[in-house]
PDB file of N, CA and C in Angstrom:
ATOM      1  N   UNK A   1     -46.640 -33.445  52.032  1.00  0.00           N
ATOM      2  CA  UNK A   1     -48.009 -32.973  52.051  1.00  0.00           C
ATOM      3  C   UNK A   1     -48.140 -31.937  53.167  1.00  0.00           C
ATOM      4  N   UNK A   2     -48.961 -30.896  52.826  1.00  0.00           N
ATOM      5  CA  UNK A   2     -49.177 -29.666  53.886  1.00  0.00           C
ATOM      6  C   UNK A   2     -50.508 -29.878  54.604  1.00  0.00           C
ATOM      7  N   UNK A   3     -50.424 -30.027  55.551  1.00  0.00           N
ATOM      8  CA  UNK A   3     -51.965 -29.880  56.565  1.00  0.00           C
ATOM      9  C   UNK A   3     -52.029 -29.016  57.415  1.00  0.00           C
ATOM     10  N   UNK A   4     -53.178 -29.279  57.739  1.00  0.00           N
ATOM     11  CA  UNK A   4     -53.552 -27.641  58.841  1.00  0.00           C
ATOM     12  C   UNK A   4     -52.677 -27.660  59.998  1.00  0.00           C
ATOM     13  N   UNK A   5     -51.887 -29.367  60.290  1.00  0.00           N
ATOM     14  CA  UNK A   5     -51.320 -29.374  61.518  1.00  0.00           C
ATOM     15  C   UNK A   5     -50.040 -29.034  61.220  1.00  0.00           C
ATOM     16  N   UNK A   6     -49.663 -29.193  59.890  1.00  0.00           N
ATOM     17  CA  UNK A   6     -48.337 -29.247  59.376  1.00  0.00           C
ATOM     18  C   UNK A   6     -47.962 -29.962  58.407  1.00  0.00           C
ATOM     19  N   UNK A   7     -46.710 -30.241  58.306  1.00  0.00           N
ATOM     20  CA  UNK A   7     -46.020 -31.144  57.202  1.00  0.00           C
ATOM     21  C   UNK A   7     -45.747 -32.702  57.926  1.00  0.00           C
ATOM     22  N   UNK A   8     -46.519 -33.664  56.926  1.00  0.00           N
ATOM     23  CA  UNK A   8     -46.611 -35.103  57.356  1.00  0.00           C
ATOM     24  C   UNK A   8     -45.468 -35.860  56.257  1.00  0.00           C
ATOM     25  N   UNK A   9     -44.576 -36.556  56.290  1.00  0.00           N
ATOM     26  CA  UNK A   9     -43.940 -37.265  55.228  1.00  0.00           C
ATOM     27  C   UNK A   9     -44.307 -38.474  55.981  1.00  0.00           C
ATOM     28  N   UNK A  10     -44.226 -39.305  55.224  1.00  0.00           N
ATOM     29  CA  UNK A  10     -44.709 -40.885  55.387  1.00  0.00           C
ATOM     30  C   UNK A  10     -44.992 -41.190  56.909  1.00  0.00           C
ATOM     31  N   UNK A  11     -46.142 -40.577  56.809  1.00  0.00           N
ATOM     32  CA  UNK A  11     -46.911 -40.217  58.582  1.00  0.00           C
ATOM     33  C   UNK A  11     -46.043 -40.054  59.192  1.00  0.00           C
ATOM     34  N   UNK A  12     -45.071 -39.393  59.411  1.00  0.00           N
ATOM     35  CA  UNK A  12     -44.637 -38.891  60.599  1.00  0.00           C
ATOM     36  C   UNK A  12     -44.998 -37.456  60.539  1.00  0.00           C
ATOM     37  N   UNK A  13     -45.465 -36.649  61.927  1.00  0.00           N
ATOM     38  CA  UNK A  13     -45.416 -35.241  62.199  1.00  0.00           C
ATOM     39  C   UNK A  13     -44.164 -34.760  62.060  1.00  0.00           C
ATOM     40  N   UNK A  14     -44.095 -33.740  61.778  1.00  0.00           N
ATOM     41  CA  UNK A  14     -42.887 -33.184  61.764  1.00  0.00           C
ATOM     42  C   UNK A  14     -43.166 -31.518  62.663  1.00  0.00           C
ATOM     43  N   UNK A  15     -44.052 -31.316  62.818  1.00  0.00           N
ATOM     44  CA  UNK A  15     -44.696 -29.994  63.749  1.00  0.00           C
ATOM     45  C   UNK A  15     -45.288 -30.646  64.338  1.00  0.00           C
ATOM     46  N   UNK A  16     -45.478 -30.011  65.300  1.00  0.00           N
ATOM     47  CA  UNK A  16     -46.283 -30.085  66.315  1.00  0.00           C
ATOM     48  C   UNK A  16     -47.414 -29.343  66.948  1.00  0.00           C
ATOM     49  N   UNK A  17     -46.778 -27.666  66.338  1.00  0.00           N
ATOM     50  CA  UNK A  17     -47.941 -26.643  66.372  1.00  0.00           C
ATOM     51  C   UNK A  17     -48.224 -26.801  65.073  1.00  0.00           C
ATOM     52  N   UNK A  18     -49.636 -26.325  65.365  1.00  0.00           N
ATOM     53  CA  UNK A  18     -50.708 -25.999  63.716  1.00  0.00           C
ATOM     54  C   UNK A  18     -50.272 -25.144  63.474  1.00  0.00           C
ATOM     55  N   UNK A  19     -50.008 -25.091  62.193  1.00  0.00           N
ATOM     56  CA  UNK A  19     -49.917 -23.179  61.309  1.00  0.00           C
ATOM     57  C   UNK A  19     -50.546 -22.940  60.541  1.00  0.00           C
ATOM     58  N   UNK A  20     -51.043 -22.041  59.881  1.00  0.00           N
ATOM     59  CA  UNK A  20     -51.611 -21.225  58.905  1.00  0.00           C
ATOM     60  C   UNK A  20     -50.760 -21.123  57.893  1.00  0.00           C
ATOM     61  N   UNK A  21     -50.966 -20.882  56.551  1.00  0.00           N
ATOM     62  CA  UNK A  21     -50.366 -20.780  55.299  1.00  0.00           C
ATOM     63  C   UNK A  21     -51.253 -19.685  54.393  1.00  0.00           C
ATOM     64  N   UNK A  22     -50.328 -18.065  54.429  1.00  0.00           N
ATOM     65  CA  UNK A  22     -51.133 -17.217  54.026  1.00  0.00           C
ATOM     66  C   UNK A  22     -50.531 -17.181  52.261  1.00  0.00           C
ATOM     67  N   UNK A  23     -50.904 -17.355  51.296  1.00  0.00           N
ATOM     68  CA  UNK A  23     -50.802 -16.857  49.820  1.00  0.00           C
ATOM     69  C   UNK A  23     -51.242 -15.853  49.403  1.00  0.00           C
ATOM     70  N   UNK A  24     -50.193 -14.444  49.527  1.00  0.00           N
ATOM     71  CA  UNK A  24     -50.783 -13.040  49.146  1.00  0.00           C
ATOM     72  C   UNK A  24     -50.110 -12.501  47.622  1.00  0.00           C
ATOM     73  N   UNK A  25     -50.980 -12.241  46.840  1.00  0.00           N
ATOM     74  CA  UNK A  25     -50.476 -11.828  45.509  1.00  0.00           C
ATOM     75  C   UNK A  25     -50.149 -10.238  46.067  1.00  0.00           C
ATOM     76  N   UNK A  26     -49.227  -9.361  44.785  1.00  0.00           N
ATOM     77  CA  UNK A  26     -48.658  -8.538  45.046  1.00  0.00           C
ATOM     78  C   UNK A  26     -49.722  -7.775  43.870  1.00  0.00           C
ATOM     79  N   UNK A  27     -50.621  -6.268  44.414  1.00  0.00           N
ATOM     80  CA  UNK A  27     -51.089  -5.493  43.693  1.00  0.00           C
ATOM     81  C   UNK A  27     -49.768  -4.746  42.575  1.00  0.00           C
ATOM     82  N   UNK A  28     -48.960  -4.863  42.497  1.00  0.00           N
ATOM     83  CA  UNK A  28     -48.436  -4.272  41.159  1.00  0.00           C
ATOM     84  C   UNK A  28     -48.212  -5.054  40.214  1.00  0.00           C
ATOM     85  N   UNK A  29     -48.009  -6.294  40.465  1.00  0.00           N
ATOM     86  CA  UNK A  29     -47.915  -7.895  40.031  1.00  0.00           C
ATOM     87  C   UNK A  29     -48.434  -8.926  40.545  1.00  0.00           C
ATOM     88  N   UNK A  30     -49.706  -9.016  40.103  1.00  0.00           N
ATOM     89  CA  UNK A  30     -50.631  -9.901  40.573  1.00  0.00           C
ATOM     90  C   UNK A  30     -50.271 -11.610  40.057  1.00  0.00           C
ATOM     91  N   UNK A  31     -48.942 -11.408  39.335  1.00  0.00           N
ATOM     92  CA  UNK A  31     -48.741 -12.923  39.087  1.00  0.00           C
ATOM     93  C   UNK A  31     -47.360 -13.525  40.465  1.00  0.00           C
ATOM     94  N   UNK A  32     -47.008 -12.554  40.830  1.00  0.00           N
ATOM     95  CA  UNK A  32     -46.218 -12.961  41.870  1.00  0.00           C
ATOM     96  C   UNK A  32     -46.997 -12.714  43.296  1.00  0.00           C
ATOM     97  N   UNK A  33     -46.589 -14.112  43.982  1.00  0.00           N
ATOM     98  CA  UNK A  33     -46.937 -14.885  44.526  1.00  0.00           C
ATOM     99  C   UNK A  33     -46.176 -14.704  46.289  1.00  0.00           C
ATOM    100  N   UNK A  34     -46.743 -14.420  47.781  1.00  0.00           N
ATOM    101  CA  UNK A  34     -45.783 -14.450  48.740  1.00  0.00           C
ATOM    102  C   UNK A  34     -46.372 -15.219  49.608  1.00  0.00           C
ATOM    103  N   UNK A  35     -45.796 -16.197  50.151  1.00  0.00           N
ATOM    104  CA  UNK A  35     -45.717 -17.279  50.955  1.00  0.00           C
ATOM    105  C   UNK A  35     -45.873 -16.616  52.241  1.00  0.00           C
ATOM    106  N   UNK A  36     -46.682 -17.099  53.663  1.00  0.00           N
ATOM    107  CA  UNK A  36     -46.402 -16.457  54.791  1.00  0.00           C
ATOM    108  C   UNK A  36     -46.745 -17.676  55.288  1.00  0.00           C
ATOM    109  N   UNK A  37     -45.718 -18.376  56.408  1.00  0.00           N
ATOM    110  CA  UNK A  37     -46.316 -19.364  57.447  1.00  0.00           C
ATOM    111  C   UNK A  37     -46.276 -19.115  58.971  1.00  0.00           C
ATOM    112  N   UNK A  38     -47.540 -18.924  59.349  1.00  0.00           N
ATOM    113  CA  UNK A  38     -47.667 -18.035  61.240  1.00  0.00           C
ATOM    114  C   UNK A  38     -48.125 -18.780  61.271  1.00  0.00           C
ATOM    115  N   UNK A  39     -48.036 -19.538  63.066  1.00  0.00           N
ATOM    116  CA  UNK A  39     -49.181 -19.940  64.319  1.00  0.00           C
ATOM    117  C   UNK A  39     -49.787 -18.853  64.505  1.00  0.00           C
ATOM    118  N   UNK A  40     -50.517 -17.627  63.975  1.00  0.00           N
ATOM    119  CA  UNK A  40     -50.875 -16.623  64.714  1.00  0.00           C
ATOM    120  C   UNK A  40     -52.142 -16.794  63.897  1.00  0.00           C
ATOM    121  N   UNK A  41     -53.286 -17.359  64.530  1.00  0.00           N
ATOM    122  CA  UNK A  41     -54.691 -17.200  63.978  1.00  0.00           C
ATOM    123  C   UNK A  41     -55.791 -16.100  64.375  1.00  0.00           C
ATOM    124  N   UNK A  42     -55.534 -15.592  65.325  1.00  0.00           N
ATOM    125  CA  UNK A  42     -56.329 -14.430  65.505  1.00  0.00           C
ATOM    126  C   UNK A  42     -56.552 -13.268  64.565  1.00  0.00           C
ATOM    127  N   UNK A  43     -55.440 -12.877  64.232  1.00  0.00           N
ATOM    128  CA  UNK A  43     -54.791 -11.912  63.327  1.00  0.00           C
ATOM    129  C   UNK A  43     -55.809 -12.481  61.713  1.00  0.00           C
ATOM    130  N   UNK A  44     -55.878 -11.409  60.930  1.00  0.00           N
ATOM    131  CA  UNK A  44     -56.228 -11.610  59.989  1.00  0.00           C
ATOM    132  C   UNK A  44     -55.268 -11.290  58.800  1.00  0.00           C
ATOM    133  N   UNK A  45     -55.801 -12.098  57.488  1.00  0.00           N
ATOM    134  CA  UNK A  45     -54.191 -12.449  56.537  1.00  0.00           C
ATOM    135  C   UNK A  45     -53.766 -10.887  56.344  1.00  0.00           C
ATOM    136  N   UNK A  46     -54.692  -9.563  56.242  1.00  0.00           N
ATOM    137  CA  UNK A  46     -54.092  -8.509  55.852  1.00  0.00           C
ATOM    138  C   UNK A  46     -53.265  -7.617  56.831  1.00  0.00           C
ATOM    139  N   UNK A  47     -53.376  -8.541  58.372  1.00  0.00           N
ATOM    140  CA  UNK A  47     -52.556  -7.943  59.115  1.00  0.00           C
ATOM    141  C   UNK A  47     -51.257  -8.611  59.101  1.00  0.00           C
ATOM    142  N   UNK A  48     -51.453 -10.155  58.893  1.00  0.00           N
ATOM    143  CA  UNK A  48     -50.312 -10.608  58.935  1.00  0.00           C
ATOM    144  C   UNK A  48     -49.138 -10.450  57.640  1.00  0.00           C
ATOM    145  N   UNK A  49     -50.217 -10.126  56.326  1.00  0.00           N
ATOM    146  CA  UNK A  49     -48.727  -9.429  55.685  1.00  0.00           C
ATOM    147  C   UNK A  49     -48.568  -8.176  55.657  1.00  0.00           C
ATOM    148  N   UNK A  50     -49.336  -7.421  56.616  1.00  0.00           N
ATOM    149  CA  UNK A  50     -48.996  -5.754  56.793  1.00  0.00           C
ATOM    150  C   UNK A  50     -47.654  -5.966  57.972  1.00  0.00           C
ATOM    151  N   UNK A  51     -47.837  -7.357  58.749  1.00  0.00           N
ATOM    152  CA  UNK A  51     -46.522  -7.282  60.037  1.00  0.00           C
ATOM    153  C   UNK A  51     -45.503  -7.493  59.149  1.00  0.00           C
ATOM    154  N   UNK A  52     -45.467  -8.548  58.110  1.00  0.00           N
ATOM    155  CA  UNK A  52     -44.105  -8.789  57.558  1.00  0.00           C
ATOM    156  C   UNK A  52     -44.072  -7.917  56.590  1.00  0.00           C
ATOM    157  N   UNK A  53     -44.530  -6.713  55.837  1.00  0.00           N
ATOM    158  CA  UNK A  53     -43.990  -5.833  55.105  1.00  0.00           C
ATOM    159  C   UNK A  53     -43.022  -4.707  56.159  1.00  0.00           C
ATOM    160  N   UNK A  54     -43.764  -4.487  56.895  1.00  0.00           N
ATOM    161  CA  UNK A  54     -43.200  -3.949  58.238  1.00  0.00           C
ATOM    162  C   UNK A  54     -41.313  -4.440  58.840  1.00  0.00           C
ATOM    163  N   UNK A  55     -42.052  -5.535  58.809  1.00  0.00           N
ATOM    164  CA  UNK A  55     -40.577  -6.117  59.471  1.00  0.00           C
ATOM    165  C   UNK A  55     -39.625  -6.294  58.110  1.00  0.00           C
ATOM    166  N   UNK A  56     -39.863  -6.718  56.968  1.00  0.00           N
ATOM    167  CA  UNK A  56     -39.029  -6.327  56.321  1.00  0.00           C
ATOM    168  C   UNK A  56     -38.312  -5.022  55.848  1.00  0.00           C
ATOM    169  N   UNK A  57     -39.106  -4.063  56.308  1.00  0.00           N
ATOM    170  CA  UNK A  57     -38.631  -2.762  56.157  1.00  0.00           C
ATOM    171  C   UNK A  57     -37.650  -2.483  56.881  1.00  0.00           C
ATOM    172  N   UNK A  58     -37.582  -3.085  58.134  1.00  0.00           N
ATOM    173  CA  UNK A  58     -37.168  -2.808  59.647  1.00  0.00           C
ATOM    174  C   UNK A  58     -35.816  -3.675  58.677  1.00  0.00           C
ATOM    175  N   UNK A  59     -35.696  -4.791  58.316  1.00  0.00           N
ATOM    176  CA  UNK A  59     -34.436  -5.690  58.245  1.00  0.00           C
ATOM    177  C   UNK A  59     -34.371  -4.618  56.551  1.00  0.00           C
ATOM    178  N   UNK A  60     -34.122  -4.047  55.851  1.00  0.00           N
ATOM    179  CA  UNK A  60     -34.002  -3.110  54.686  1.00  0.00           C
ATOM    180  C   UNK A  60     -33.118  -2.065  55.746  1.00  0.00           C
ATOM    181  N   UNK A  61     -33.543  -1.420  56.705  1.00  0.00           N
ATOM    182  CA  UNK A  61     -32.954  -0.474  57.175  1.00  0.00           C
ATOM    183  C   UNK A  61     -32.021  -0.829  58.106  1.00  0.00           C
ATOM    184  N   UNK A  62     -31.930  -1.900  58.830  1.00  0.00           N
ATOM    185  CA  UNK A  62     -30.576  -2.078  59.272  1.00  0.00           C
ATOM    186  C   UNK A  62     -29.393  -2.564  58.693  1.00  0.00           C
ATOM    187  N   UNK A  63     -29.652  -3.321  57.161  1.00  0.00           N
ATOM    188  CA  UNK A  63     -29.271  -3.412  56.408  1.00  0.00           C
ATOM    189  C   UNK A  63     -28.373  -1.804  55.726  1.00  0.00           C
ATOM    190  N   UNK A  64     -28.848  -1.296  55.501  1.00  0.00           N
ATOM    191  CA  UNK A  64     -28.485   0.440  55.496  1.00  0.00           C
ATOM    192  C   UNK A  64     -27.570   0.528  56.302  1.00  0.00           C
ATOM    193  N   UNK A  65     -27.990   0.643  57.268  1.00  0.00           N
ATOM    194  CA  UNK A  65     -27.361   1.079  58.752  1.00  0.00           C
ATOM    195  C   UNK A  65     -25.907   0.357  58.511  1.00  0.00           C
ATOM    196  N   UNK A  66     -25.758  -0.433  58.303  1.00  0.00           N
ATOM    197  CA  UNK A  66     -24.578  -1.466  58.565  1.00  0.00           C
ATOM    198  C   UNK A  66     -23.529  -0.925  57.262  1.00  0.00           C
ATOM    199  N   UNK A  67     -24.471  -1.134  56.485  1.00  0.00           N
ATOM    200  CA  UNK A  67     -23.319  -1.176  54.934  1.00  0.00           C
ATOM    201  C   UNK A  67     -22.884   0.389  54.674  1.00  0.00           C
ATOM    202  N   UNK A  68     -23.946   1.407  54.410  1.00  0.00           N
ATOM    203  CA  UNK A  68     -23.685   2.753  54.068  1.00  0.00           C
ATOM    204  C   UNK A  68     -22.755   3.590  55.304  1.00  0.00           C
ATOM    205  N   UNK A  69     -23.422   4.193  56.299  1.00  0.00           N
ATOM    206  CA  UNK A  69     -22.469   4.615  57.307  1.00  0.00           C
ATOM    207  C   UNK A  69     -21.362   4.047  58.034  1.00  0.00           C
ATOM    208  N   UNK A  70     -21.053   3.060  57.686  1.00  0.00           N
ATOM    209  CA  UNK A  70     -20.280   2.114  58.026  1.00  0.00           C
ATOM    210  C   UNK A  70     -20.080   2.301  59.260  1.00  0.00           C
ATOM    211  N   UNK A  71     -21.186   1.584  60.051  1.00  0.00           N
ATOM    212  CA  UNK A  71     -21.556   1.500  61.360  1.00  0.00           C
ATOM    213  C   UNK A  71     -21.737   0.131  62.091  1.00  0.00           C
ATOM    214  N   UNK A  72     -20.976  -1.079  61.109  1.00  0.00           N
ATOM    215  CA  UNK A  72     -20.898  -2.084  61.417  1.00  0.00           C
ATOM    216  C   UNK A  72     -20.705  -2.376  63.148  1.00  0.00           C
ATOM    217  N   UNK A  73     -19.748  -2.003  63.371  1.00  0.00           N
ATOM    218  CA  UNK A  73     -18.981  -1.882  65.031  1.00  0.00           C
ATOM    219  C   UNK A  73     -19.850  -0.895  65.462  1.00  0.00           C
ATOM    220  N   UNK A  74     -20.887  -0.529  66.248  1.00  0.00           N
ATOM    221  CA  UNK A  74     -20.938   1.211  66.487  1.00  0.00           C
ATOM    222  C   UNK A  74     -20.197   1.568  67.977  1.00  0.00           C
ATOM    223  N   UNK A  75     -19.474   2.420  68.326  1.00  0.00           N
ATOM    224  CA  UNK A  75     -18.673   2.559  68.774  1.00  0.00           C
ATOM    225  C   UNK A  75     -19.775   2.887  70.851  1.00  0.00           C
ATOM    226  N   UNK A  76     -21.030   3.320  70.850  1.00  0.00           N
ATOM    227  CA  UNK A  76     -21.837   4.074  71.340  1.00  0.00           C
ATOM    228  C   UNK A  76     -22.953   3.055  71.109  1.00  0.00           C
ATOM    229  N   UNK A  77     -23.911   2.859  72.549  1.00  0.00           N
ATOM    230  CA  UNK A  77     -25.026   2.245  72.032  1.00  0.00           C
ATOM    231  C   UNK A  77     -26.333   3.492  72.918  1.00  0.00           C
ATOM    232  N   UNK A  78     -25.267   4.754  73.015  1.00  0.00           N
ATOM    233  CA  UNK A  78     -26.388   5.383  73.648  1.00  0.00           C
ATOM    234  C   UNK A  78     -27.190   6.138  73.000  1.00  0.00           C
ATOM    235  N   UNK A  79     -28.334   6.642  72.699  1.00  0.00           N
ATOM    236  CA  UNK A  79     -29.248   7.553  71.714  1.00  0.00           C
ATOM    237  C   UNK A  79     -28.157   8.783  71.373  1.00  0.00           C
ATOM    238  N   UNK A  80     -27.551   9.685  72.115  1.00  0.00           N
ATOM    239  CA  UNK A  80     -26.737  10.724  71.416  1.00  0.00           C
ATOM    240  C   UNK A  80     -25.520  10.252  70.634  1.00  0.00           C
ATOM    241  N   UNK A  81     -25.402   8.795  71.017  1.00  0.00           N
ATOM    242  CA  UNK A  81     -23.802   8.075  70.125  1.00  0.00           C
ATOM    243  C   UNK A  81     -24.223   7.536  69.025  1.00  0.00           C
ATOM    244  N   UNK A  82     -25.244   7.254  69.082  1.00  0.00           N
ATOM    245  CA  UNK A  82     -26.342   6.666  67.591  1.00  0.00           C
ATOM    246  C   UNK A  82     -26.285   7.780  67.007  1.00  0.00           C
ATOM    247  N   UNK A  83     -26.632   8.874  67.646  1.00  0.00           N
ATOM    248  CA  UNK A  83     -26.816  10.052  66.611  1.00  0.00           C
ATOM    249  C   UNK A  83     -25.930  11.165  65.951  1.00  0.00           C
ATOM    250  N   UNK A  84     -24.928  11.139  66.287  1.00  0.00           N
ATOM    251  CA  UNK A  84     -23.550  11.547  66.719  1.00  0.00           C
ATOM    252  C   UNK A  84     -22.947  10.773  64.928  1.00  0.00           C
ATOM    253  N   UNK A  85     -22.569   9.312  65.165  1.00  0.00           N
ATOM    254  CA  UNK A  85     -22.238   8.336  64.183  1.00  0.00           C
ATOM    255  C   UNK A  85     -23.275   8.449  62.833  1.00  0.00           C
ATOM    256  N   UNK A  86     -23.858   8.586  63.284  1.00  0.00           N
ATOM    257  CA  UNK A  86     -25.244   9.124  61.939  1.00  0.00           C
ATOM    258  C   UNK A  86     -25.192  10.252  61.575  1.00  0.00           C
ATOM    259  N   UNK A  87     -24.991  11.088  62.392  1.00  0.00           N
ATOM    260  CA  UNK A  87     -25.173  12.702  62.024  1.00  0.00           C
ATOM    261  C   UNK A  87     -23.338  12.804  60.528  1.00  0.00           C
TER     262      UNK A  87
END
């Protein structure tokens, strides 16, 4: 069972922080369905799946980074050796 505090199985807590449980449908496919679970209540649900479209973009492009330039190892972690290996 899901509660505002968390997940209870035969009363035991299993969290301890409260979380939120955001359910955002997808405007091109409004039958699919995305799960988001944050402690972050301030935030409102359209920021919190504007952070994780975000951050998945961010994990899409290092993803890139790794496989295409084959930059697994990078040899340089300084801005002109990043760019250098990229270029």
């Amino acid at each position: 069972m899901i509660t505002k505090k968390g997940i209870k199985r035969h009363g035991v807590e299993l969290v301890e922080e409260p979380f939120r449980l955001i359910i955002a449908c997808s405007k091109d496919e409004p039958e699919k369905q995305f799960w988001f679970i944050t402690n972050e209540f301030a935030l409102t649900a359209k920021d919190i799946t504007d952070a994780y479209k975000c951050r998945w973009d961010i994990e899409v492009f290092f993803r890139f980074i790794k496989q295409e330039p084959n930059v697994s190892h990078p040899v340089s972690l300084n801005k002109n050796g990043i760019e250098v290996m990229l270029y």
